[in-house]
Protein backbone atom coordinates (compact mmCIF):
# COMPACT_ATOMS: atom_id res chain seq x y z
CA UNK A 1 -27.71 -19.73 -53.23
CA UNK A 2 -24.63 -21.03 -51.69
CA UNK A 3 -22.69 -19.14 -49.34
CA UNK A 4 -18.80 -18.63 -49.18
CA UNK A 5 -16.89 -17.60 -45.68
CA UNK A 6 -15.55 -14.50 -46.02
CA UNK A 7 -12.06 -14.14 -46.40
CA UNK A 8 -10.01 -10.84 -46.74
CA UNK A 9 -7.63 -11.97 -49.21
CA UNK A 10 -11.09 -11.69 -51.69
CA UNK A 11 -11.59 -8.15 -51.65
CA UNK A 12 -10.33 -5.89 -54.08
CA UNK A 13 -7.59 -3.27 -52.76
CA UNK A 14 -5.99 -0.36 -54.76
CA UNK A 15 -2.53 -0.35 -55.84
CA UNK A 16 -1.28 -0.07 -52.23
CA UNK A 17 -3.28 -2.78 -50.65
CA UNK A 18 -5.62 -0.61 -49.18
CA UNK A 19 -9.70 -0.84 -49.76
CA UNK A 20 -11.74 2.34 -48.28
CA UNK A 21 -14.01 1.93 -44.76
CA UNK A 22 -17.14 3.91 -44.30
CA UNK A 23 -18.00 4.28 -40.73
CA UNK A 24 -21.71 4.56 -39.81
CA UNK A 25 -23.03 4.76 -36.40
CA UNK A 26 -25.20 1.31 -36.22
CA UNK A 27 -27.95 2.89 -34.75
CA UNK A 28 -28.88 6.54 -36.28
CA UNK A 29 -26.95 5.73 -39.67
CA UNK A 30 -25.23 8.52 -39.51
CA UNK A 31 -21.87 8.25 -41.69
CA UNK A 32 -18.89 9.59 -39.03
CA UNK A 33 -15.98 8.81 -41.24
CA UNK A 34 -14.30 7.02 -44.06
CA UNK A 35 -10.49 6.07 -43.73
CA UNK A 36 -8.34 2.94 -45.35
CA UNK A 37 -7.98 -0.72 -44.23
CA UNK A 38 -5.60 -2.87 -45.84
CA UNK A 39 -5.65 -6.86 -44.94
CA UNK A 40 -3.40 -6.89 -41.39
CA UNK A 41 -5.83 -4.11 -40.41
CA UNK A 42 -9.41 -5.42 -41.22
CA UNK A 43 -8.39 -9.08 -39.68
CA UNK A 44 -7.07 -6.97 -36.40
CA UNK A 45 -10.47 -5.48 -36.46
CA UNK A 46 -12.34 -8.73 -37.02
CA UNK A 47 -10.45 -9.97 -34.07
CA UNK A 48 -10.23 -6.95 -31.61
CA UNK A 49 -14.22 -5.90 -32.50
CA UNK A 50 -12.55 -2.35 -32.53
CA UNK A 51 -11.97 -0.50 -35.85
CA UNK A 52 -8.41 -0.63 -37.03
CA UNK A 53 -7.03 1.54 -39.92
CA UNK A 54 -3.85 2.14 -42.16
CA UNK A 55 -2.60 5.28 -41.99
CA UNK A 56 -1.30 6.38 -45.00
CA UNK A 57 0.68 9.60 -43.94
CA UNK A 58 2.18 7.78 -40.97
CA UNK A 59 2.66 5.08 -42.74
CA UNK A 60 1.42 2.67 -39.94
CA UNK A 61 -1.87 0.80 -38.05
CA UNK A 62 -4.02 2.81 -35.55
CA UNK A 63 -6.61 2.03 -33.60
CA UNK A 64 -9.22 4.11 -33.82
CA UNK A 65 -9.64 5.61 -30.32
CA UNK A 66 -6.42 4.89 -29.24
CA UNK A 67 -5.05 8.19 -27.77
CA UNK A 68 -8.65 9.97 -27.87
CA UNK A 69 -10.94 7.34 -25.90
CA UNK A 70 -13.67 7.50 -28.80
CA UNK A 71 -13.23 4.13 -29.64
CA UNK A 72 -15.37 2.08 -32.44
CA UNK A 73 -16.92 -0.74 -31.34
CA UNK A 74 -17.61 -3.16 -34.30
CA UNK A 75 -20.99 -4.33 -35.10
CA UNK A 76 -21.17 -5.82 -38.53
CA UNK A 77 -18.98 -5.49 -41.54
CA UNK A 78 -20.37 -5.11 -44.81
CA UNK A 79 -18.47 -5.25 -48.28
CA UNK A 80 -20.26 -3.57 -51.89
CA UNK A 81 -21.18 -5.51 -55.11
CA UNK A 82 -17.94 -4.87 -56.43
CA UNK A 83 -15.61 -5.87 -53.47
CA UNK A 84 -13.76 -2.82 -53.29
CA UNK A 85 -15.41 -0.72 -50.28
CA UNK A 86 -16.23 -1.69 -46.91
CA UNK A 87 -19.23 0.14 -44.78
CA UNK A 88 -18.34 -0.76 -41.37
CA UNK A 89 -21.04 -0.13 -38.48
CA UNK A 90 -19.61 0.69 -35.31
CA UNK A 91 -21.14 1.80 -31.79
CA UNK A 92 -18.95 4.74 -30.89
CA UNK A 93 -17.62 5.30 -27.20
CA UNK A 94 -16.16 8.13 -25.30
CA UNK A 95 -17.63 11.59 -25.92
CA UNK A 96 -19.35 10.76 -29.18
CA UNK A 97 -16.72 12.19 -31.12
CA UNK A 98 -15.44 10.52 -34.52
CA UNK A 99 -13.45 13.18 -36.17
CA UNK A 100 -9.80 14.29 -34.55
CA UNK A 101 -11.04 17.94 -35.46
CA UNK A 102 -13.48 17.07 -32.40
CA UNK A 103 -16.70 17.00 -34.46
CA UNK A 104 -19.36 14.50 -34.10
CA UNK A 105 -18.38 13.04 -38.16
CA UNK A 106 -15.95 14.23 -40.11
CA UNK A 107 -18.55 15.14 -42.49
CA UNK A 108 -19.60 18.70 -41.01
CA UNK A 109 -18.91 21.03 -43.94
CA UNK A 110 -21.45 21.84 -46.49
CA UNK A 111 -20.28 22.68 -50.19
């Protein structure tokens, strides 16, 4: 099997050039949040090793960590079978904190 480089430009983003990031801590696998990446943002990430999102109430880039401290330091990137989701393993810094509620994830309620 013959491998391609990756470009950005190949994934599939919604409507408003966005594609959805899972965030898993690379060593327990635990998922600590999901946000959206559009191109600019996931090539700032590849370059910076630090996760970078759209924000799509603001309307503009953030680094994750920026004002908090509890940055996301890339470790690999991952994209699904169909293109169109990105899991994105990070080692997070600061006080362990991924959610700006100040929770550990931003997955902490049960239904």
């Amino acid at each position: 099997m013959k491998t391609q480089r990756f470009k950005a430009e190949d994934l599939k983003y919604d409507k408003e050039g966005l594609i959805p990031a899972i965030i898993q801590d690379y060593k327990t696998r635990e998922v600590l949040m999901m946000a959206y990446m559009n191109k600019d943002s996931l090539k700032k990430t590849l370059k910076v090793k630090k996760t970078c999102f759209w924000s799509r109430s603001r309307q503009k880039y953030w680094v994750k960590g920026e004002t908090s401290g509890n940055f996301q330091v890339v470790k690999a990137i991952y994209y699904d079978c169909d293109m169109d989701t990105l899991l994105i393993k990070v080692r997070q810094l600061g006080d362990g904190v991924a959610c700006h509620t100040g929770n550990r994830n931003c997955f902490y309620r049960k239904v």
